[in-house]
C-alpha atoms as a PDB file:
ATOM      1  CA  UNK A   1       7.518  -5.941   6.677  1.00  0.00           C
ATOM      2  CA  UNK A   2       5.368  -8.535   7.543  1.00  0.00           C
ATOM      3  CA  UNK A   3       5.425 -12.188   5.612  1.00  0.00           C
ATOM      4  CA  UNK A   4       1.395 -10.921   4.639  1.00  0.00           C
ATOM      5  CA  UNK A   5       2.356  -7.614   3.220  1.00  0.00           C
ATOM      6  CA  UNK A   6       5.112  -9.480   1.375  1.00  0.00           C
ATOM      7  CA  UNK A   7       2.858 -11.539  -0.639  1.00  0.00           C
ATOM      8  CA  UNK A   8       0.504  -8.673  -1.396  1.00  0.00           C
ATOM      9  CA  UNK A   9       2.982  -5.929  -2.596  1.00  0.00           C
ATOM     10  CA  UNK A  10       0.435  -3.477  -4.858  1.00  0.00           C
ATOM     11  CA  UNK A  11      -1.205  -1.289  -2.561  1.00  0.00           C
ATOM     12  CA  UNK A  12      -3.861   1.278  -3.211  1.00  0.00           C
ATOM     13  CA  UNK A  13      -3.522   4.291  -0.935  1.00  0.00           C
ATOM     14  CA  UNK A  14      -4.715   7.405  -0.079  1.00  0.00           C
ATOM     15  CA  UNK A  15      -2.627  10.651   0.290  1.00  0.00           C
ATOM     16  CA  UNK A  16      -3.264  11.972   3.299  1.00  0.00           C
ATOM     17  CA  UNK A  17      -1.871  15.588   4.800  1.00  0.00           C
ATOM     18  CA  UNK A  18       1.757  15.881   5.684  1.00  0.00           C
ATOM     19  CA  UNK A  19       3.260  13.374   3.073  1.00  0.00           C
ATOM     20  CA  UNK A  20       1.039  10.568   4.971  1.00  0.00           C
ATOM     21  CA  UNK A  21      -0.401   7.724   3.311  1.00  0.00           C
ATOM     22  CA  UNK A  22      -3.374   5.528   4.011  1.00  0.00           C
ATOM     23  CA  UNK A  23      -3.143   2.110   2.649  1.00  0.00           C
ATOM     24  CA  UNK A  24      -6.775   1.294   1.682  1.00  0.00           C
ATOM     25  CA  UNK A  25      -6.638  -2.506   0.184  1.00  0.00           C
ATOM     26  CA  UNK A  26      -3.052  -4.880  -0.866  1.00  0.00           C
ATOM     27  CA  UNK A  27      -3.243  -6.926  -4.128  1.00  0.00           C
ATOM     28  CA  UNK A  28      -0.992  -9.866  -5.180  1.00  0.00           C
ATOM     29  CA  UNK A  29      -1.513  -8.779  -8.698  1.00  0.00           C
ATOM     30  CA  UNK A  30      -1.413  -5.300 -10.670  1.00  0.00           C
ATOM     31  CA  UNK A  31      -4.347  -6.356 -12.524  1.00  0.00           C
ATOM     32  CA  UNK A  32      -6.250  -7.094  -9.360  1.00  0.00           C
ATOM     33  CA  UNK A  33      -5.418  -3.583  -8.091  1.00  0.00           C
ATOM     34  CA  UNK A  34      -6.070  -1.437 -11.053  1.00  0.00           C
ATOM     35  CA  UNK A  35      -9.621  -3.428 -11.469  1.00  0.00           C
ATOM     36  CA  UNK A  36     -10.588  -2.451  -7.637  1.00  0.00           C
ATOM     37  CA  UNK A  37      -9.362   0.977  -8.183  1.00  0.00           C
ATOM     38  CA  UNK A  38     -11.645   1.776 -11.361  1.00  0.00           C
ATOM     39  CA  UNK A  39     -14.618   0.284  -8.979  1.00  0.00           C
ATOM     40  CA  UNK A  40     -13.365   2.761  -5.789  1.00  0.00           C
ATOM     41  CA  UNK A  41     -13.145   5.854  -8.748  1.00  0.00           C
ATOM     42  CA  UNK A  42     -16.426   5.219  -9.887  1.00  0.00           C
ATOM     43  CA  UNK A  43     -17.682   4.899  -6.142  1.00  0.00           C
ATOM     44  CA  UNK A  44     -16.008   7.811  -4.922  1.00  0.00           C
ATOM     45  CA  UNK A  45     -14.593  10.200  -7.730  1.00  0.00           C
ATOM     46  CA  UNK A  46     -13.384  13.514  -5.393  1.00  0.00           C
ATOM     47  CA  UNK A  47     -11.094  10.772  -3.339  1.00  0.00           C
ATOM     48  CA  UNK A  48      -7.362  10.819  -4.720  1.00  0.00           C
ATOM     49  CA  UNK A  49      -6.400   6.883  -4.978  1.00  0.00           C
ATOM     50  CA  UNK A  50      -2.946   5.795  -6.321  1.00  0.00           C
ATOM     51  CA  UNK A  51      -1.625   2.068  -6.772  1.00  0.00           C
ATOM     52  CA  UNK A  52       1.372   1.553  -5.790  1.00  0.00           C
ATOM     53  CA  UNK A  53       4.331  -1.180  -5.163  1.00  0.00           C
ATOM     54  CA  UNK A  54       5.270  -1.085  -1.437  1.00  0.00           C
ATOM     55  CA  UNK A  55       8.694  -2.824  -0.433  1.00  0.00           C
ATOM     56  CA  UNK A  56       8.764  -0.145   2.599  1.00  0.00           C
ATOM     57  CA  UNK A  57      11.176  -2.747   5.261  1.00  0.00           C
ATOM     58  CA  UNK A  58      10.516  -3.128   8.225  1.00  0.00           C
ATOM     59  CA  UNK A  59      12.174  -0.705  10.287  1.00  0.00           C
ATOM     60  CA  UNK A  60      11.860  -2.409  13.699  1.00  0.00           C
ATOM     61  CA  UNK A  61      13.470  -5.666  12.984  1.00  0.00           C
ATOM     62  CA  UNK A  62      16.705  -3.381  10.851  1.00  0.00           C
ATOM     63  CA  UNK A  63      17.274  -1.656  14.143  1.00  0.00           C
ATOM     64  CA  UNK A  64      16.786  -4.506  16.066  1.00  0.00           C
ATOM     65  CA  UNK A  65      19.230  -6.309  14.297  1.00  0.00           C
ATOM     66  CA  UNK A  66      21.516  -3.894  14.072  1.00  0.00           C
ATOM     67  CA  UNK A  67      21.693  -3.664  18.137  1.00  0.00           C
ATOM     68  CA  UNK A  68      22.718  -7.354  18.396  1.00  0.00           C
END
């Protein structure tokens, strides 16, 4: 995970097909995301949008380091 993605942890995302996920916007605050999400549910009410908290790590630098 990236030092950027680390200070904006609440994500809004998309479900996509086959347990996929599309990140759509990254918030520092809850607040900030839930406020952005009414606005996309009013702008688009068929789409599925979910806020989450992402702390996915970073899989390349685990392996990486585990290879040293």
């Amino acid at each position: 995970m990236t030092y950027k993605t680390q200070l904006s942890p609440w994500c809004i995302i998309r479900p996509q097909p086959n347990m996929q996920r599309l990140v759509v916007a990254r918030f520092r605050r809850r607040s900030d995301a839930e406020a952005h999400l009414q606005i996309l549910r009013q702008l688009l009410p068929t789409a599925p949008h979910t806020i989450i908290f992402d702390i996915t790590p970073d899989t390349v630098n685990q392996n990486s380091q585990g290879a040293k």
